[in-house]
C-alpha atoms as a PDB file:
ATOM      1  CA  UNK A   1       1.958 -40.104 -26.214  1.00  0.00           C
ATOM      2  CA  UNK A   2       5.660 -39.752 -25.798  1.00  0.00           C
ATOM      3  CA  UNK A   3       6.933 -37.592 -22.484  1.00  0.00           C
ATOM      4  CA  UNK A   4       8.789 -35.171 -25.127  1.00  0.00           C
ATOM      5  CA  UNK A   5       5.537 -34.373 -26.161  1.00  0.00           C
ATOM      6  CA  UNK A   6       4.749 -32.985 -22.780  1.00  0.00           C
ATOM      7  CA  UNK A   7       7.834 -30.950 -21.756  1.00  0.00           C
ATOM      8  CA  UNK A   8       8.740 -29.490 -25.450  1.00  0.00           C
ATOM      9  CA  UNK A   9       8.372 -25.823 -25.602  1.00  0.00           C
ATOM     10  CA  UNK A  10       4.944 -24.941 -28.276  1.00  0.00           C
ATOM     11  CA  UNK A  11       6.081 -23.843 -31.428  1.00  0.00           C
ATOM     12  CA  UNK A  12       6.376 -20.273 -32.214  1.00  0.00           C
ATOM     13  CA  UNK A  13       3.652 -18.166 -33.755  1.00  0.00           C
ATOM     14  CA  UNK A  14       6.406 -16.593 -35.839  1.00  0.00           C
ATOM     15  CA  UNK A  15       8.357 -17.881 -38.423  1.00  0.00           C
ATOM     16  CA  UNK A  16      10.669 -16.982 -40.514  1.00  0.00           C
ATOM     17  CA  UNK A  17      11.663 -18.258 -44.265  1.00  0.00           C
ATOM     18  CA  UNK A  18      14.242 -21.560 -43.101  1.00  0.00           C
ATOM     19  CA  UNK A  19      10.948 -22.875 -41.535  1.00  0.00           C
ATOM     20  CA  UNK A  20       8.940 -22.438 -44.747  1.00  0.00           C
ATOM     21  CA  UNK A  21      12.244 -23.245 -46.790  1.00  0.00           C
ATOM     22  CA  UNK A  22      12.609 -26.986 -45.055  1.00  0.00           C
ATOM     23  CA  UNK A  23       8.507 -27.680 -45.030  1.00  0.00           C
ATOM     24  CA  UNK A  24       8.613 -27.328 -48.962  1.00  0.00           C
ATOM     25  CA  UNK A  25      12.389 -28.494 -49.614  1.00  0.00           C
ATOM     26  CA  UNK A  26      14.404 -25.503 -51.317  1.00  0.00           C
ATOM     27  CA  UNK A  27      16.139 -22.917 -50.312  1.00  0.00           C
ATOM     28  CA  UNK A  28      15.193 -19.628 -48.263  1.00  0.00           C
ATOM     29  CA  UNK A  29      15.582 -17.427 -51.259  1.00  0.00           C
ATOM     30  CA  UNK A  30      13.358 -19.067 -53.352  1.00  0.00           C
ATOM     31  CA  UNK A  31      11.127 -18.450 -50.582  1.00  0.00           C
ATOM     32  CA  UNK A  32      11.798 -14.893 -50.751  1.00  0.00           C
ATOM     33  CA  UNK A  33      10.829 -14.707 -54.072  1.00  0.00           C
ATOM     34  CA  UNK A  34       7.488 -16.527 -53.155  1.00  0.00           C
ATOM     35  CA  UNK A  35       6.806 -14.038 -51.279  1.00  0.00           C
ATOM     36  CA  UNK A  36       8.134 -11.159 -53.343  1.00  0.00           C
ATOM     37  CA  UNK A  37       6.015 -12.260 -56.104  1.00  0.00           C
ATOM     38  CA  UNK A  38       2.798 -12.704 -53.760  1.00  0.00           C
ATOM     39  CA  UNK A  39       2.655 -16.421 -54.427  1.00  0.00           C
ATOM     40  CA  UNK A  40       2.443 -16.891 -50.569  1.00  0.00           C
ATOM     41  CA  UNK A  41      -0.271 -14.596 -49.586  1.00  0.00           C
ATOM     42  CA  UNK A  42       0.802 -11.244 -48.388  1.00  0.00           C
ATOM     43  CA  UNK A  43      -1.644 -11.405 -45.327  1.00  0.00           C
ATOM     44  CA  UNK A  44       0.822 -14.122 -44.006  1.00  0.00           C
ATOM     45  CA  UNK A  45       3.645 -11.710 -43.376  1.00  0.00           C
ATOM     46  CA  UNK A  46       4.018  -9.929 -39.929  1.00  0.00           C
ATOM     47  CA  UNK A  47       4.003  -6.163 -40.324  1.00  0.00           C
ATOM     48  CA  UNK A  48       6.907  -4.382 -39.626  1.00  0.00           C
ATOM     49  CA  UNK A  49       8.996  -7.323 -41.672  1.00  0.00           C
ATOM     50  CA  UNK A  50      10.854  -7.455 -45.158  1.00  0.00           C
ATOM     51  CA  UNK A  51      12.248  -4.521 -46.897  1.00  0.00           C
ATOM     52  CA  UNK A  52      15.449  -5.295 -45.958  1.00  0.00           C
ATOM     53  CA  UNK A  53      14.362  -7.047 -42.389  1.00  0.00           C
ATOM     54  CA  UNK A  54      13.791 -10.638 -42.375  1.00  0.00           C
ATOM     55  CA  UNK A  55      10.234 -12.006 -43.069  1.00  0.00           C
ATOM     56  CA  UNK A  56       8.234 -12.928 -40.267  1.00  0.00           C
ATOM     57  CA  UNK A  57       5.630 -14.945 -41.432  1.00  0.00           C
ATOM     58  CA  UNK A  58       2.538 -16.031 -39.270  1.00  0.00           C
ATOM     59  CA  UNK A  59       2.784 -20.106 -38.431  1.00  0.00           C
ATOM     60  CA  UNK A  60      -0.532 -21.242 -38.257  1.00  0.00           C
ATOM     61  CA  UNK A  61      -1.538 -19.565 -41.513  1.00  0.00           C
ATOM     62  CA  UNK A  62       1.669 -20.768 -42.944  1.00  0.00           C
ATOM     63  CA  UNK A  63       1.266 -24.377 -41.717  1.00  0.00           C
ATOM     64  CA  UNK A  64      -2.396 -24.447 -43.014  1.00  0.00           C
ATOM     65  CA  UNK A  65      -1.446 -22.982 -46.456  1.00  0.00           C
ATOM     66  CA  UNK A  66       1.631 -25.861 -46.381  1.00  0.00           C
ATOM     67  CA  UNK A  67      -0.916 -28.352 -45.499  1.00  0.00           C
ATOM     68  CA  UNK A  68      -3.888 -27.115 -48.511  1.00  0.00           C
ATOM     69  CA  UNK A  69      -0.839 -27.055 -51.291  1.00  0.00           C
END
């Protein structure tokens, strides 16, 4: 284990579309429209997000959606 490993902050439990956008390779408003058209699952999204707001988009249930594409 590398001493980075230690002393790097934890990821957030929020993300937003550029973290979803570089994980799949395209660009944050085709991830927009992924969402938009329900394709990621609308239970991802943080309440009080989109409509006009940026998305806010849960990480672990992002990361494990990433991970069963």
């Amino acid at each position: 284990m590398r001493i980075a490993d230690h002393v790097a902050p934890p990821p957030p439990a929020v993300v937003g579309t550029p973290y979803i956008a570089r994980k799949l390779g395209c660009t944050t408003e085709w991830v927009t429209e992924m969402i938009r058209t329900a394709e990621i699952p609308r239970h991802f999204i943080v309440p009080g997000t989109g409509n006009g707001k940026p998305w806010k988009l849960d990480r672990k249930k992002v990361d494990k959606w990433l991970k069963n594409r």
